[in-house]
C-alpha atoms as a PDB file:
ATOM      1  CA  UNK A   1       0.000   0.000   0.000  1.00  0.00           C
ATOM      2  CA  UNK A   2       1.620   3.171  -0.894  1.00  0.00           C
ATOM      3  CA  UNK A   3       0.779   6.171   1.399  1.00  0.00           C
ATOM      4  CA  UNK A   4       0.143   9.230   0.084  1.00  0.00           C
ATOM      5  CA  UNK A   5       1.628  12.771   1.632  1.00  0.00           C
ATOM      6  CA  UNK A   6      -0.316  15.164   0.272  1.00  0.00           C
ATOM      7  CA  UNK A   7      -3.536  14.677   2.036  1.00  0.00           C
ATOM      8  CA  UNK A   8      -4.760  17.118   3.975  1.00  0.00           C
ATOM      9  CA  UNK A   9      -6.443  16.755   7.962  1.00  0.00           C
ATOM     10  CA  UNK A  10      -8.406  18.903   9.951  1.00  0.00           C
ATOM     11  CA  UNK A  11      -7.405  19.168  13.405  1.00  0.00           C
ATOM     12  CA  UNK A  12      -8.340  21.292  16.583  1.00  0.00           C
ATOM     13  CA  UNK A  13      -4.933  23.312  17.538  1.00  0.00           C
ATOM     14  CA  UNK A  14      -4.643  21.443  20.428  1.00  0.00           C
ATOM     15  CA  UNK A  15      -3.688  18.636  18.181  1.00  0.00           C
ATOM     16  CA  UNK A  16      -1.170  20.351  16.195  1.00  0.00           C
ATOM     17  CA  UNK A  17       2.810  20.778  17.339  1.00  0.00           C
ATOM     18  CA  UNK A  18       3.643  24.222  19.214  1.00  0.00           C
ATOM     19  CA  UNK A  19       6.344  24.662  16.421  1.00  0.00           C
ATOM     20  CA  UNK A  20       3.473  24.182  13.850  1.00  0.00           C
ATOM     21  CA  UNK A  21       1.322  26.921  15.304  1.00  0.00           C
ATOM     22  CA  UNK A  22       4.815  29.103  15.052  1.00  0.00           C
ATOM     23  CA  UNK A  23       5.164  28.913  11.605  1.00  0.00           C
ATOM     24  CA  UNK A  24       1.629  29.889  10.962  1.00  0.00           C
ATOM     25  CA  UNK A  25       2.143  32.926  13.606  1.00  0.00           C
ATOM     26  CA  UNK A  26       4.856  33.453  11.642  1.00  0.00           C
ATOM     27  CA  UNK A  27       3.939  33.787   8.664  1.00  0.00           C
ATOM     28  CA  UNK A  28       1.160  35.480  10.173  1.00  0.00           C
ATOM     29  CA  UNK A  29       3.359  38.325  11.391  1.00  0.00           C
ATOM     30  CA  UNK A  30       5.122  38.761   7.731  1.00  0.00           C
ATOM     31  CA  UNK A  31       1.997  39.469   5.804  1.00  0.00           C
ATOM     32  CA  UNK A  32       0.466  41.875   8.088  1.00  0.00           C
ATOM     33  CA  UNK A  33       3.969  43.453   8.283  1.00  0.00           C
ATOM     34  CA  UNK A  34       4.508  43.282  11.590  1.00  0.00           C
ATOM     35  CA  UNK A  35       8.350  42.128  10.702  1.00  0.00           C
ATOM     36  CA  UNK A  36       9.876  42.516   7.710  1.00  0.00           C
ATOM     37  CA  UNK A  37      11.913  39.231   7.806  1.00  0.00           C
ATOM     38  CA  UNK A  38      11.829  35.370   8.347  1.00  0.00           C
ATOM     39  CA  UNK A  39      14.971  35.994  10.762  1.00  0.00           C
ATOM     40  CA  UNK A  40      13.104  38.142  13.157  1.00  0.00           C
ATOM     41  CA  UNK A  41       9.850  36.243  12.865  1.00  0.00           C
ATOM     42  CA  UNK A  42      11.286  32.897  13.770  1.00  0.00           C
ATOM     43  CA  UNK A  43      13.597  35.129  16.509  1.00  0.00           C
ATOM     44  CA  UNK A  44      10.294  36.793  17.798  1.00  0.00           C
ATOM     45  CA  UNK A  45       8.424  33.293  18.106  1.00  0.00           C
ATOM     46  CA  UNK A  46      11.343  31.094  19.086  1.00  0.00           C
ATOM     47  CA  UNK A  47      11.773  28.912  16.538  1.00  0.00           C
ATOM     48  CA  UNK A  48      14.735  28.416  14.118  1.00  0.00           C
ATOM     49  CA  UNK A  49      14.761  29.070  10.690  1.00  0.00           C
ATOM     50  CA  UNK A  50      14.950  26.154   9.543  1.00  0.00           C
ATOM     51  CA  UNK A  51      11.860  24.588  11.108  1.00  0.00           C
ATOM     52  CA  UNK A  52      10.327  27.977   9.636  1.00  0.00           C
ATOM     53  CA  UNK A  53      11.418  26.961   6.130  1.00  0.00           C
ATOM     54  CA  UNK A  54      10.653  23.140   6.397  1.00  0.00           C
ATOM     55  CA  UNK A  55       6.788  23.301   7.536  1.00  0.00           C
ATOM     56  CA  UNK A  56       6.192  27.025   5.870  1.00  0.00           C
ATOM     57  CA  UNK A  57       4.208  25.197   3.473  1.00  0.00           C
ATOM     58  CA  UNK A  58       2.458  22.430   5.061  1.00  0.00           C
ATOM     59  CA  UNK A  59       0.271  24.465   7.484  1.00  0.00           C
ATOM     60  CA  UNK A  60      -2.313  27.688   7.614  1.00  0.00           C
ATOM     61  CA  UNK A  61      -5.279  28.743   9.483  1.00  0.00           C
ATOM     62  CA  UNK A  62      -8.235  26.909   8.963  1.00  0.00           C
ATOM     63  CA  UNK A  63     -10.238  30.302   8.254  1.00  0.00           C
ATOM     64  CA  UNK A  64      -7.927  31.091   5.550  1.00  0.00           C
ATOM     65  CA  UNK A  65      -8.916  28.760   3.484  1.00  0.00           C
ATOM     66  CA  UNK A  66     -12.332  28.555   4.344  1.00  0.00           C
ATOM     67  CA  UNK A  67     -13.619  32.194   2.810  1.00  0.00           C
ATOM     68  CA  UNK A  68     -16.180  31.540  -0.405  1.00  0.00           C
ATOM     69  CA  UNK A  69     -16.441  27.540   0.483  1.00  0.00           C
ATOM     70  CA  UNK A  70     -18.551  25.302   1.834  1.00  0.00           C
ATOM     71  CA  UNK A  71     -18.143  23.266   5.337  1.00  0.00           C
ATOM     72  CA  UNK A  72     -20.312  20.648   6.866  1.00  0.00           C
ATOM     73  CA  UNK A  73     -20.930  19.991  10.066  1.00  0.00           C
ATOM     74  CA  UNK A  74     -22.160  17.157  12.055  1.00  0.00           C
ATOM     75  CA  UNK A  75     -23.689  17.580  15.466  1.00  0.00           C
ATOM     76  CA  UNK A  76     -25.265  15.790  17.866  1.00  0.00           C
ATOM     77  CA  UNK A  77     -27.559  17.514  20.068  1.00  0.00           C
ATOM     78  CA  UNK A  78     -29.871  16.590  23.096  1.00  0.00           C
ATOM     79  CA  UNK A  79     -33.633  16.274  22.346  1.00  0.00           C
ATOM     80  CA  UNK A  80     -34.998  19.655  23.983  1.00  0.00           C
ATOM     81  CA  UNK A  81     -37.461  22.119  22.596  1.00  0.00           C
ATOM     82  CA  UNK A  82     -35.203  25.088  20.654  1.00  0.00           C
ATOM     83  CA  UNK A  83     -31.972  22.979  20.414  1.00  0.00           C
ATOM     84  CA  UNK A  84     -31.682  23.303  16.628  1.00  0.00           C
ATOM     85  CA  UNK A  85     -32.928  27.198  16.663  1.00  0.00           C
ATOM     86  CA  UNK A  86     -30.339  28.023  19.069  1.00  0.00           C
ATOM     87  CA  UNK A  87     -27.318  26.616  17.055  1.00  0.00           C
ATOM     88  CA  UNK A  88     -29.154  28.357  13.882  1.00  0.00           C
ATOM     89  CA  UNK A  89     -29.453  31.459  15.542  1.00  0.00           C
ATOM     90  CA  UNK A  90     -25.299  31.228  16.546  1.00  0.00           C
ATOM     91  CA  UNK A  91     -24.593  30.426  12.504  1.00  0.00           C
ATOM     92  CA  UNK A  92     -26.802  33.462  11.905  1.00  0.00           C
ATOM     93  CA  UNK A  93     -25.166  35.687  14.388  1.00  0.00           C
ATOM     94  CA  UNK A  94     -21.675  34.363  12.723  1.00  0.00           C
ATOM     95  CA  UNK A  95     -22.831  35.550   8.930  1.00  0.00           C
ATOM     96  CA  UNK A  96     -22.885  32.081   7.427  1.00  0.00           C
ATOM     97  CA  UNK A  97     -25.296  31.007   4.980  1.00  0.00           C
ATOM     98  CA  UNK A  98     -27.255  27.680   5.962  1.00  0.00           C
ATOM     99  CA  UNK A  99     -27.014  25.470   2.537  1.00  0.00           C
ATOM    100  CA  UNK A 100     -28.951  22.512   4.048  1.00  0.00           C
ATOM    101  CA  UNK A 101     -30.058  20.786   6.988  1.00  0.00           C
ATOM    102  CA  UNK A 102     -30.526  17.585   8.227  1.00  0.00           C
ATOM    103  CA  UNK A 103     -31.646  16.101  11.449  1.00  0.00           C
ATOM    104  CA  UNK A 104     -32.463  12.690  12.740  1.00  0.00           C
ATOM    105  CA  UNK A 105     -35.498  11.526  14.529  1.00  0.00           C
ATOM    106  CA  UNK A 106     -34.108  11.905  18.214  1.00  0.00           C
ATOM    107  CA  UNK A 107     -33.014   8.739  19.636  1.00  0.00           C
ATOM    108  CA  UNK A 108     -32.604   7.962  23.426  1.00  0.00           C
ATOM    109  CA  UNK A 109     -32.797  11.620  23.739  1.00  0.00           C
ATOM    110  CA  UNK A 110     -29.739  12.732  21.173  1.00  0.00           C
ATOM    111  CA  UNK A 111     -30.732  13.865  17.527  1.00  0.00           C
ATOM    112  CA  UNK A 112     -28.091  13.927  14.736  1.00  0.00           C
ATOM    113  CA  UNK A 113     -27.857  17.353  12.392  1.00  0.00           C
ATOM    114  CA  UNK A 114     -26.081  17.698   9.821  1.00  0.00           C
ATOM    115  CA  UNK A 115     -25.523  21.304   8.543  1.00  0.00           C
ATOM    116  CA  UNK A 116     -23.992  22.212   5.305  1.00  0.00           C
ATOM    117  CA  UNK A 117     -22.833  25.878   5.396  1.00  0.00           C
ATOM    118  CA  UNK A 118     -21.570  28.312   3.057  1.00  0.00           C
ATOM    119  CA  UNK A 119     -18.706  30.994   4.529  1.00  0.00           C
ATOM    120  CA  UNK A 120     -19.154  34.332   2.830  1.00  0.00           C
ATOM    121  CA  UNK A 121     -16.690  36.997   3.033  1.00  0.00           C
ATOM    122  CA  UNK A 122     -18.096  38.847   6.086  1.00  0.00           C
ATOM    123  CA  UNK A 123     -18.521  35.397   8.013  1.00  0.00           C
ATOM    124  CA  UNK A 124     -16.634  35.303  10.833  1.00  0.00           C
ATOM    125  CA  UNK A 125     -13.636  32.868  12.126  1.00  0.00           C
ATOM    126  CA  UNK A 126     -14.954  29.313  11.445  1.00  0.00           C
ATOM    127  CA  UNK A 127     -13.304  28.145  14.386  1.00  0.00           C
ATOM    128  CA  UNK A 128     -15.059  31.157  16.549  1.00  0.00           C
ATOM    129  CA  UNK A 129     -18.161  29.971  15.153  1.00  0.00           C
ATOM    130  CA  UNK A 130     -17.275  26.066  15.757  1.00  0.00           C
ATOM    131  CA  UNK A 131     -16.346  27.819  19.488  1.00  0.00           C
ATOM    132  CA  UNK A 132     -19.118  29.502  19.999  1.00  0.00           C
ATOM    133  CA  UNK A 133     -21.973  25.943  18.716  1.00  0.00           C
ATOM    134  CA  UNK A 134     -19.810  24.187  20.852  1.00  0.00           C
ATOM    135  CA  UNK A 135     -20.716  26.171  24.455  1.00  0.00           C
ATOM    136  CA  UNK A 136     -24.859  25.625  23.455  1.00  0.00           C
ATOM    137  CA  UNK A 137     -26.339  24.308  26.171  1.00  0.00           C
ATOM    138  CA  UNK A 138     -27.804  21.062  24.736  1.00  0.00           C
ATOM    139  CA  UNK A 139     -24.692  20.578  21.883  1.00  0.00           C
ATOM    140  CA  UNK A 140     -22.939  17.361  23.011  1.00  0.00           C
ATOM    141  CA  UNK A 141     -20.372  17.319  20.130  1.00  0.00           C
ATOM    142  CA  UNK A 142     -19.423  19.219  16.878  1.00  0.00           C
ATOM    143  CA  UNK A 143     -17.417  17.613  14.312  1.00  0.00           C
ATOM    144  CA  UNK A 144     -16.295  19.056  11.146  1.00  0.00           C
ATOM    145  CA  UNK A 145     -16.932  16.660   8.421  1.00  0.00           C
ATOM    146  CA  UNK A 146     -16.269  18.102   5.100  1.00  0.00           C
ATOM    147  CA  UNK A 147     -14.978  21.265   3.466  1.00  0.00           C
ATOM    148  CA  UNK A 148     -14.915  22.365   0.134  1.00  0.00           C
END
């Protein structure tokens, strides 16, 4: 079986390697222009150079990829009068545009949903809104299924 290396993953930060999130920062910090080189990005941060050079391309934000696109995402959420209209109302709030939606007949008090969004320009950070679902009372888990 021959393993590919160019697939891509979503992961929540906490999953990712502190130098990872550097390089991002990093790069972060040289398009705003908050330093004008690599050397005093990777000196600000505390990473070397080299670490800078070797992952520069292999990881970004989430949200800057996400503008214009579609994501889907799967929740599970407790059987209670307004659940749903709650985590609509947070998507709202965010500027996303609800696609589709999809919910399961609650079972043993958990229904399944399904929503298929699309981020406009003026939506706000994905992972803000992902954030913010997540802290509904009644939202047992969020996972982000798809993006395209």
């Amino acid at each position: 079986m021959v393993k590919r290396m160019d697939e891509y993953y979503i992961v929540k930060r906490r999953a990712v390697p502190e130098v990872l999130v550097k390089v991002a920062e990093a790069d972060r910090l040289l398009e705003t222009g908050k330093v004008m080189t690599v050397q005093e990005a990777t000196e600000l941060l505390g990473i070397s150079r080299s670490s800078y050079y070797k992952y520069k391309g292999d990881i970004m934000p989430f949200h800057d990829q996400a503008r214009g696109k579609t994501i889907t995402f799967m929740l599970q959420i407790g059987d209670e009068p307004g659940g749903l209209s709650l985590v609509l109302g947070e998507v709202a709030k965010c500027r996303a545009n609800v696609l589709t939606i999809n919910q399961s007949i609650p079972v043993n008090g958990i229904a399944a949903v399904t929503l298929n969004l699309e981020i406009q320009p003026d939506t706000i950070d994905v992972m803000e809104m992902v954030d913010a679902i997540e802290k509904i009372d009644g939202v047992l888990s969020l996972k982000i299924i798809a993006r395209e």
